[in-house]
PDB file of N, CA and C in Angstrom:
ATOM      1  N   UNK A   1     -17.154 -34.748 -52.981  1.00  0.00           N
ATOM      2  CA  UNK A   1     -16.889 -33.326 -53.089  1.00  0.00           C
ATOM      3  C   UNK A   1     -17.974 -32.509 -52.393  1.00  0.00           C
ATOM      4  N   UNK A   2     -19.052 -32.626 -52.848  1.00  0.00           N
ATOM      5  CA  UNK A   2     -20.540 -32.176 -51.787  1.00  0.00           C
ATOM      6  C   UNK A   2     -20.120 -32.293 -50.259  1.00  0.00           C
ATOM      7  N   UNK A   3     -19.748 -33.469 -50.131  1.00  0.00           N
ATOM      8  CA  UNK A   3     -19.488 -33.370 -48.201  1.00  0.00           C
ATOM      9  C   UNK A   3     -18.613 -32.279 -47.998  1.00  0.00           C
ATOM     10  N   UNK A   4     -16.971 -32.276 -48.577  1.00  0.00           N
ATOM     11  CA  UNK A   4     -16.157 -31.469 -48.364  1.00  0.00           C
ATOM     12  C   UNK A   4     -16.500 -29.894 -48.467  1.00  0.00           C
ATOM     13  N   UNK A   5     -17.251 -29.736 -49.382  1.00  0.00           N
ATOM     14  CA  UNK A   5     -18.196 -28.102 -49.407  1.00  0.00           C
ATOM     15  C   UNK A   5     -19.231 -28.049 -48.255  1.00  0.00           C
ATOM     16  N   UNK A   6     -19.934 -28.992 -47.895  1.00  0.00           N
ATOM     17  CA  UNK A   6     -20.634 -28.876 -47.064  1.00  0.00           C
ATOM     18  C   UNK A   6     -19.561 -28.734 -45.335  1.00  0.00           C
ATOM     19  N   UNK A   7     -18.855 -29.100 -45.241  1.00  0.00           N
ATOM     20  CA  UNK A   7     -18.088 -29.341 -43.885  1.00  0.00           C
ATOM     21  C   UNK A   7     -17.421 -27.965 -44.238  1.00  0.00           C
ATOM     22  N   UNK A   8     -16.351 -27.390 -45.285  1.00  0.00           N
ATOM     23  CA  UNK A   8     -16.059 -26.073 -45.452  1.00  0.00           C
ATOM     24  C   UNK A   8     -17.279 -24.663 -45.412  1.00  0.00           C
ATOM     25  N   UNK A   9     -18.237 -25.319 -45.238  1.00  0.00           N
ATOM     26  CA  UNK A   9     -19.290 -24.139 -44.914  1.00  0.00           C
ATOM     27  C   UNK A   9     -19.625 -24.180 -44.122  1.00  0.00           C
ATOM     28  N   UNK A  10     -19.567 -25.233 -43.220  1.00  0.00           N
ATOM     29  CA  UNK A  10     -20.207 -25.282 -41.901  1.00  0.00           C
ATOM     30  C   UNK A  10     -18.869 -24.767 -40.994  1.00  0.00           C
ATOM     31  N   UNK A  11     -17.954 -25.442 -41.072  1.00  0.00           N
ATOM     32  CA  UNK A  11     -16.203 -24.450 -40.516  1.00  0.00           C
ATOM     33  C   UNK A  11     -16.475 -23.127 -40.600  1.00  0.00           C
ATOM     34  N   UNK A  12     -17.057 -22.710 -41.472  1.00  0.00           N
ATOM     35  CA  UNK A  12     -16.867 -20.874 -41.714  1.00  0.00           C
ATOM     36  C   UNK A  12     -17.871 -20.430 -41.058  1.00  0.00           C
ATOM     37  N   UNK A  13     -18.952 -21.046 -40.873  1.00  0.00           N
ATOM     38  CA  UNK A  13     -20.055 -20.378 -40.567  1.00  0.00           C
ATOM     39  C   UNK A  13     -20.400 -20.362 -38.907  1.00  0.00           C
ATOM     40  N   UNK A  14     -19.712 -21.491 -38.214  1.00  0.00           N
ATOM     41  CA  UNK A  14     -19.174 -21.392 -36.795  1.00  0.00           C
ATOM     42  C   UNK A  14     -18.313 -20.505 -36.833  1.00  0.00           C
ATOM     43  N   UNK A  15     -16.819 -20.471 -37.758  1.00  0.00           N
ATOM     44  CA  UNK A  15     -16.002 -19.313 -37.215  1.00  0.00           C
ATOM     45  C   UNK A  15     -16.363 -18.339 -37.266  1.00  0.00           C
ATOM     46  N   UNK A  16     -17.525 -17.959 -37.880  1.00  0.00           N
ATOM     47  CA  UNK A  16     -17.906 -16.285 -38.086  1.00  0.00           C
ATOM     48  C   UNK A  16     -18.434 -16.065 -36.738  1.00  0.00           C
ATOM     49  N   UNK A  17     -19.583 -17.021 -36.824  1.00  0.00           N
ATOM     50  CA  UNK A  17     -20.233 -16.681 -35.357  1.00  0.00           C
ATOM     51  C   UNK A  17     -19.131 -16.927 -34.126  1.00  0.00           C
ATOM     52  N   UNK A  18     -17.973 -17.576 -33.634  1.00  0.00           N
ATOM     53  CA  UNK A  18     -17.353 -17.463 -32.720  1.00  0.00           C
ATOM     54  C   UNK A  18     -16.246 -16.483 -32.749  1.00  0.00           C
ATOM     55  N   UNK A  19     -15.583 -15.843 -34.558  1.00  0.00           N
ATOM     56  CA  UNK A  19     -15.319 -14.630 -34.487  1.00  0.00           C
ATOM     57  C   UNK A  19     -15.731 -13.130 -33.681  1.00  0.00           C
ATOM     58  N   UNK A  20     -17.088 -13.098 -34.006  1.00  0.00           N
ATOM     59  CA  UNK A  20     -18.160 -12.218 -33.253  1.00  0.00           C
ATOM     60  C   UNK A  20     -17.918 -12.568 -31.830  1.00  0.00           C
ATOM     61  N   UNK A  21     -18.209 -13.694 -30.965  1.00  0.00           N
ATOM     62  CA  UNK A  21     -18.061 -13.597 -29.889  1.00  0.00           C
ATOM     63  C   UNK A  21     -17.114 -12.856 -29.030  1.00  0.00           C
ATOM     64  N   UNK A  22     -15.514 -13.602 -29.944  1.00  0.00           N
ATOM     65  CA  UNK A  22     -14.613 -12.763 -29.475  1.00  0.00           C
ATOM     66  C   UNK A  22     -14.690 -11.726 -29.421  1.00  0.00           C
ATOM     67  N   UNK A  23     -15.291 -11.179 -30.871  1.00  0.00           N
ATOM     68  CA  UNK A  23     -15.080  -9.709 -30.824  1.00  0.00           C
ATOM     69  C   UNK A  23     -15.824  -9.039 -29.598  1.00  0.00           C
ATOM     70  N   UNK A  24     -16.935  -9.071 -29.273  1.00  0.00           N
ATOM     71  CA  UNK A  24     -18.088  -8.704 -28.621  1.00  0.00           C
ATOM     72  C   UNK A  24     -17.144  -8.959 -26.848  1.00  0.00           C
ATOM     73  N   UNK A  25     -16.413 -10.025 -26.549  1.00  0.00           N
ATOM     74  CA  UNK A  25     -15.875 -10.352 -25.230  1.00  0.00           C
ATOM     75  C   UNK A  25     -14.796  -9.714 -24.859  1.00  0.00           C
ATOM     76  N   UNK A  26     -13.831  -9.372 -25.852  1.00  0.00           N
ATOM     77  CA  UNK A  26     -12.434  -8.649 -26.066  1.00  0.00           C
ATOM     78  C   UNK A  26     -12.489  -7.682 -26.124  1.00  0.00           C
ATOM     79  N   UNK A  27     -13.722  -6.845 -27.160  1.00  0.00           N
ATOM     80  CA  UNK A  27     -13.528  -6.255 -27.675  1.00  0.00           C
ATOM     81  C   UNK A  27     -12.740  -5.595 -28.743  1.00  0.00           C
ATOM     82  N   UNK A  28     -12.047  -6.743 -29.637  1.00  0.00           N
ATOM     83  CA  UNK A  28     -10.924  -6.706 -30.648  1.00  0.00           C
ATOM     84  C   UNK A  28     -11.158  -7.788 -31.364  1.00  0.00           C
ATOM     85  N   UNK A  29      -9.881  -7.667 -32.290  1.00  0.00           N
ATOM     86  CA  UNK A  29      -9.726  -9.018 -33.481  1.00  0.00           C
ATOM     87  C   UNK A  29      -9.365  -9.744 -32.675  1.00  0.00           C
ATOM     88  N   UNK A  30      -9.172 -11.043 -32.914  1.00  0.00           N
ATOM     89  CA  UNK A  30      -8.583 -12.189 -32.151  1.00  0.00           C
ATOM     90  C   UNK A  30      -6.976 -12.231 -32.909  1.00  0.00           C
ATOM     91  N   UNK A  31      -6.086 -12.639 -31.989  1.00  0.00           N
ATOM     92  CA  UNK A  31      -4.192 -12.701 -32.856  1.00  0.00           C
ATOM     93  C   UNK A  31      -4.793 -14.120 -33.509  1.00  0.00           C
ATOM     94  N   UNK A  32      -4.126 -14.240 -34.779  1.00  0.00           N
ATOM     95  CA  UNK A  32      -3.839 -15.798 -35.136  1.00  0.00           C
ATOM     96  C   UNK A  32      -3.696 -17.229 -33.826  1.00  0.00           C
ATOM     97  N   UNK A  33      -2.936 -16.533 -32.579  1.00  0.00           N
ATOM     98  CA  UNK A  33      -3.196 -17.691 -31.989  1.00  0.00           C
ATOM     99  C   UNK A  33      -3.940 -17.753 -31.186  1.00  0.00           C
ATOM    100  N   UNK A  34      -4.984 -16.852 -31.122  1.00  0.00           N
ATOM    101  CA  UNK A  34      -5.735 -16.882 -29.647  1.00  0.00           C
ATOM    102  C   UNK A  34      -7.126 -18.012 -30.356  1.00  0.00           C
ATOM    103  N   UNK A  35      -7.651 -18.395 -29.060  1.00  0.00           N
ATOM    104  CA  UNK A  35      -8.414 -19.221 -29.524  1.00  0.00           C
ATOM    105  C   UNK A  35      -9.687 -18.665 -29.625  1.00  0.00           C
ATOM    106  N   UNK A  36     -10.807 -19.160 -30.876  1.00  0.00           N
ATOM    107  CA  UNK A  36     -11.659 -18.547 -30.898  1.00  0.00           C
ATOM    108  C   UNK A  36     -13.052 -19.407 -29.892  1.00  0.00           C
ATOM    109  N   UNK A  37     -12.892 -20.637 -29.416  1.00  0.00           N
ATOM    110  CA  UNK A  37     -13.616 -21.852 -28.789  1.00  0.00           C
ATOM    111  C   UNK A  37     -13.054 -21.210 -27.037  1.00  0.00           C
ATOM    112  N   UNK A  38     -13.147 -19.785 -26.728  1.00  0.00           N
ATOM    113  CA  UNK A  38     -12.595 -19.502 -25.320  1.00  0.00           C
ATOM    114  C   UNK A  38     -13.566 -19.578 -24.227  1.00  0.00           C
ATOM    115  N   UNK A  39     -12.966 -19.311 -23.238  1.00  0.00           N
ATOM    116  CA  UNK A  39     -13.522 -19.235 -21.519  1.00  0.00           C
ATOM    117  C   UNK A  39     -13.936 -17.702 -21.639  1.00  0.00           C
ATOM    118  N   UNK A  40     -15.147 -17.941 -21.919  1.00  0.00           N
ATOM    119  CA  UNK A  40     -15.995 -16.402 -21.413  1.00  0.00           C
ATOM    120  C   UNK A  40     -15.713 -15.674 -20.297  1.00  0.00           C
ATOM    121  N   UNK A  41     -15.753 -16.623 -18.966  1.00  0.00           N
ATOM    122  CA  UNK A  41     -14.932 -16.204 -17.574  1.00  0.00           C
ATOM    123  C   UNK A  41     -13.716 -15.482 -17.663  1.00  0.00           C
ATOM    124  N   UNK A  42     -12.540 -15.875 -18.387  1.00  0.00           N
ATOM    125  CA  UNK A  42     -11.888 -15.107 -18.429  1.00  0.00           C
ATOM    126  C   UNK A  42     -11.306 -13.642 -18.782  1.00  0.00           C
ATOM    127  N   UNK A  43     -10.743 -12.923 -18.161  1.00  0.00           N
ATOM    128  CA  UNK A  43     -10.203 -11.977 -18.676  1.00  0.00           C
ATOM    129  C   UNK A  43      -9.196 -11.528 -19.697  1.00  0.00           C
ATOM    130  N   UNK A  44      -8.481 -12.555 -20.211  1.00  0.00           N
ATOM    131  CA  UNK A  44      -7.758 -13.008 -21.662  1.00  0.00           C
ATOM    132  C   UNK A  44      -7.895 -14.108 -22.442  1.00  0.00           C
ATOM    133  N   UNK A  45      -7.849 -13.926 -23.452  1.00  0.00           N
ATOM    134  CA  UNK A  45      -8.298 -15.203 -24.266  1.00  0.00           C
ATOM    135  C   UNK A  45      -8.029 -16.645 -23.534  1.00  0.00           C
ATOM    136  N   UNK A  46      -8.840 -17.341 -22.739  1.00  0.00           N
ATOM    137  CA  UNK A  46      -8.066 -18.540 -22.721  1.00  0.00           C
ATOM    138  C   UNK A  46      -8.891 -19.838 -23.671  1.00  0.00           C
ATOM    139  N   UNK A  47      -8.630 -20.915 -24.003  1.00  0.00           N
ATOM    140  CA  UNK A  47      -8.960 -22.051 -23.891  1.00  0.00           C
ATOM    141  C   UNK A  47      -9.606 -22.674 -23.394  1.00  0.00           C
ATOM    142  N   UNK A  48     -11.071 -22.939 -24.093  1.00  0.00           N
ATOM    143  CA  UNK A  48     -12.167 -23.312 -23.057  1.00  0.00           C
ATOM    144  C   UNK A  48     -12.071 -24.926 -22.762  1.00  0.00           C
ATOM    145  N   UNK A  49     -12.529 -25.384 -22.218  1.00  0.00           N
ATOM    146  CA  UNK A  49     -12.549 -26.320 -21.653  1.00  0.00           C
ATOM    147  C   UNK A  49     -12.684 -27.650 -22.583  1.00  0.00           C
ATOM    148  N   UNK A  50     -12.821 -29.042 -22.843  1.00  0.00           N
ATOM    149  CA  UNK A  50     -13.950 -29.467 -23.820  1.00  0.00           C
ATOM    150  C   UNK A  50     -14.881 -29.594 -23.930  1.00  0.00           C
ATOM    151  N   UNK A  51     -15.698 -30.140 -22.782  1.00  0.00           N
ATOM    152  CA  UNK A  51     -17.337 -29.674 -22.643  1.00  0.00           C
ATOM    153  C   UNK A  51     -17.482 -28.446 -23.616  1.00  0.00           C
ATOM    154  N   UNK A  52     -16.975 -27.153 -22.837  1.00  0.00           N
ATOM    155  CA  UNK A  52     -17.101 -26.085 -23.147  1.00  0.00           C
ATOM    156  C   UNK A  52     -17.469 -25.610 -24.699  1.00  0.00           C
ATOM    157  N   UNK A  53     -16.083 -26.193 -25.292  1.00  0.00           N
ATOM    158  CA  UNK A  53     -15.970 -26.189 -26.775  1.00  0.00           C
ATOM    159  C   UNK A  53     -17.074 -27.094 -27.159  1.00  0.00           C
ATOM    160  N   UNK A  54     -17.135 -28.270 -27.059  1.00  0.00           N
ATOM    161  CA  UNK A  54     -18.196 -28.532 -28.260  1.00  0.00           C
ATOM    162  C   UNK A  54     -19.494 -27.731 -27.571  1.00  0.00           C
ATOM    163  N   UNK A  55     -19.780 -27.089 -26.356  1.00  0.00           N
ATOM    164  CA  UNK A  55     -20.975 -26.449 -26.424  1.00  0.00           C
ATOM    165  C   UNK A  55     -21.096 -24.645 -27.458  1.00  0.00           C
ATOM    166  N   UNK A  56     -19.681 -24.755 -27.480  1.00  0.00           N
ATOM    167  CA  UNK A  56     -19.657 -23.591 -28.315  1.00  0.00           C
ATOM    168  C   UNK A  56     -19.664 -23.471 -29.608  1.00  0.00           C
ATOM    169  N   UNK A  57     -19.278 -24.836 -30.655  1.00  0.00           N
ATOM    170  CA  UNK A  57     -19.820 -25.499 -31.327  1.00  0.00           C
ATOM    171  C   UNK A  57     -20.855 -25.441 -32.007  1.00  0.00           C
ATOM    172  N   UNK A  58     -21.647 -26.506 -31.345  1.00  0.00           N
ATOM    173  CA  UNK A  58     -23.188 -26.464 -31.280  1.00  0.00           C
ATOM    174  C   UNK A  58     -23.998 -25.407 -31.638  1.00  0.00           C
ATOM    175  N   UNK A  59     -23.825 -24.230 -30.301  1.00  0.00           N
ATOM    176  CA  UNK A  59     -24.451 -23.224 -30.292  1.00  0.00           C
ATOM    177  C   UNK A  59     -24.089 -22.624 -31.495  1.00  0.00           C
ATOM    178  N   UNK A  60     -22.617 -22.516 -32.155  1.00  0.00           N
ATOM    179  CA  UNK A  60     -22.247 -21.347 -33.614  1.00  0.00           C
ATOM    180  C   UNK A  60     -23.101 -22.086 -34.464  1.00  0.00           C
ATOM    181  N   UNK A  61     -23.404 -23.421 -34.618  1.00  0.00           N
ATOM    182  CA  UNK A  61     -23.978 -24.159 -35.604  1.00  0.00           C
ATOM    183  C   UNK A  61     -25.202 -24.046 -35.729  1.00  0.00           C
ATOM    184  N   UNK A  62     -26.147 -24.062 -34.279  1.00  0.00           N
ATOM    185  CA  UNK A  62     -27.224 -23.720 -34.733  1.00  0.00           C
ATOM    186  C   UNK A  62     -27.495 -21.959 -35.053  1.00  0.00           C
ATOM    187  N   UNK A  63     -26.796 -21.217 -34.292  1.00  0.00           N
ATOM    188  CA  UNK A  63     -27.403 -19.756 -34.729  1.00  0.00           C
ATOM    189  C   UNK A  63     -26.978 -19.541 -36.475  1.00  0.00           C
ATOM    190  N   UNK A  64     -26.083 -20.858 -36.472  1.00  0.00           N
ATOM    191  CA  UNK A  64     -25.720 -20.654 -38.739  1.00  0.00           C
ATOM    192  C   UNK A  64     -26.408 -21.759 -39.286  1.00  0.00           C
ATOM    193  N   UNK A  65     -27.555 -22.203 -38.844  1.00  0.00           N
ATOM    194  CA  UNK A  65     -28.460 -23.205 -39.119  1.00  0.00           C
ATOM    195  C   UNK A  65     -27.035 -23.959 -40.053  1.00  0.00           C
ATOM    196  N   UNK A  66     -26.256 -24.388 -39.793  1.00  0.00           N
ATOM    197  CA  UNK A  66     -25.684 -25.961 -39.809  1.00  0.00           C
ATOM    198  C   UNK A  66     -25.413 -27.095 -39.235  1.00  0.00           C
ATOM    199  N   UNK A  67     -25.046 -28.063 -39.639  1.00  0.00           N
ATOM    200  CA  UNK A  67     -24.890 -29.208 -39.085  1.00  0.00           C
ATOM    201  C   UNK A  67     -23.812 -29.373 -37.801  1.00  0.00           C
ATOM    202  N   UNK A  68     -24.337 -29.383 -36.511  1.00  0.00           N
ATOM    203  CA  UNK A  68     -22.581 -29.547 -35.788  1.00  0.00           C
ATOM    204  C   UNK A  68     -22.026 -30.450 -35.913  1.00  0.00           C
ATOM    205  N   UNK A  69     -22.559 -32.128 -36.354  1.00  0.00           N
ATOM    206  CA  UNK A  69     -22.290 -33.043 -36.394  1.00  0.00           C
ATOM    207  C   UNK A  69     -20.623 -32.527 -37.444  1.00  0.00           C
ATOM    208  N   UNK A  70     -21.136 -32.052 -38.299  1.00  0.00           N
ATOM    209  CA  UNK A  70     -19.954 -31.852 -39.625  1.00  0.00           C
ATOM    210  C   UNK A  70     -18.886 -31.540 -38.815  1.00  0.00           C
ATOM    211  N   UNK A  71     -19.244 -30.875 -38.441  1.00  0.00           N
ATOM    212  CA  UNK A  71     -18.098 -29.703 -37.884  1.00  0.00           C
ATOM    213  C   UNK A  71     -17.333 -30.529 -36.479  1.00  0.00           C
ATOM    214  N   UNK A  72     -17.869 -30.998 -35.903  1.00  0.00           N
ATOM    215  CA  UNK A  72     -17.674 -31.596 -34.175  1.00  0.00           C
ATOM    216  C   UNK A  72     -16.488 -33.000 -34.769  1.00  0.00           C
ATOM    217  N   UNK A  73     -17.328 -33.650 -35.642  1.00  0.00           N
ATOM    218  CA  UNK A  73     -16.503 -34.503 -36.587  1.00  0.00           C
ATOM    219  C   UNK A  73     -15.298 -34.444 -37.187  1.00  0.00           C
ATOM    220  N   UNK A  74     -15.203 -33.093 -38.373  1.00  0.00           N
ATOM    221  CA  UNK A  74     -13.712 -32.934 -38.517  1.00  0.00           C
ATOM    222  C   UNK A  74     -13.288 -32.453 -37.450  1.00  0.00           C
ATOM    223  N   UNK A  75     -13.153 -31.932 -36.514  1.00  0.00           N
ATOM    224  CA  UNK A  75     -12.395 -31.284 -35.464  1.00  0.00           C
ATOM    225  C   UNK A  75     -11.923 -32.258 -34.241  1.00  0.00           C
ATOM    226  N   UNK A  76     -12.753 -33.882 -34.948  1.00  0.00           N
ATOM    227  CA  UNK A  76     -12.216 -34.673 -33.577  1.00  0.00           C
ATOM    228  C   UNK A  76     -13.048 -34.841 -32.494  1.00  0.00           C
ATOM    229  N   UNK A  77     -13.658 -34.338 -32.417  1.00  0.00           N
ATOM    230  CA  UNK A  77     -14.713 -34.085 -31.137  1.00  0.00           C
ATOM    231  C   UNK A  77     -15.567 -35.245 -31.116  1.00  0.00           C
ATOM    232  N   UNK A  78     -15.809 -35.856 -32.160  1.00  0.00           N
ATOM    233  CA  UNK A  78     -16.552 -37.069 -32.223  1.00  0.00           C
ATOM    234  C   UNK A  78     -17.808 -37.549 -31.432  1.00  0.00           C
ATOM    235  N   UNK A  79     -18.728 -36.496 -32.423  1.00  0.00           N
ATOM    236  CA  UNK A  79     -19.913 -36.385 -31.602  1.00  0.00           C
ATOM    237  C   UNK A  79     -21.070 -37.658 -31.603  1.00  0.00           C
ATOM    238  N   UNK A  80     -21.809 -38.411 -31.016  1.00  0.00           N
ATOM    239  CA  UNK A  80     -22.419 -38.808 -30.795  1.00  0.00           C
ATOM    240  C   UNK A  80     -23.851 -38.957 -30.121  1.00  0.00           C
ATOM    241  N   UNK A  81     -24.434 -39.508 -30.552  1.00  0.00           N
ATOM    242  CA  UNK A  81     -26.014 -39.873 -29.844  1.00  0.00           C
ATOM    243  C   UNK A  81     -26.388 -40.634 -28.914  1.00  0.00           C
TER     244      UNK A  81
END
């Protein structure tokens, strides 16, 4: 149960910080389907790359001092050393 709280806090605490991004890039809310892991380059929400994403990841994880491992993990990304 500890892991599962711990991985649900680390999920939220990247989406906040990649919430913000959007907001800050768009300038708006993000729709339910736009992605929040996007191509900065672009001029509409797109879909960043995978590199991309787990670097965006990472980065939400450390500015929310959590684990990316947690997070990179449930999402599949299957991070490694």
């Amino acid at each position: 149960m500890a892991e599962e709280t711990a991985i649900a806090s680390a999920l939220l605490a990247v989406a906040q910080v990649r919430f913000a991004a959007f907001r800050e890039r768009f300038g708006r809310e993000p729709e339910p389907d736009e992605p929040l892991l996007f191509d900065p380059a672009e001029d509409q929400p797109t879909a960043a790359s995978a590199p991309d994403r787990t670097l965006q990841i990472i980065s939400a994880a450390l500015l929310s001092n959590v684990d990316a491992r947690l997070v990179l993990d449930y999402l599949g990304f299957g991070y490694h050393h």
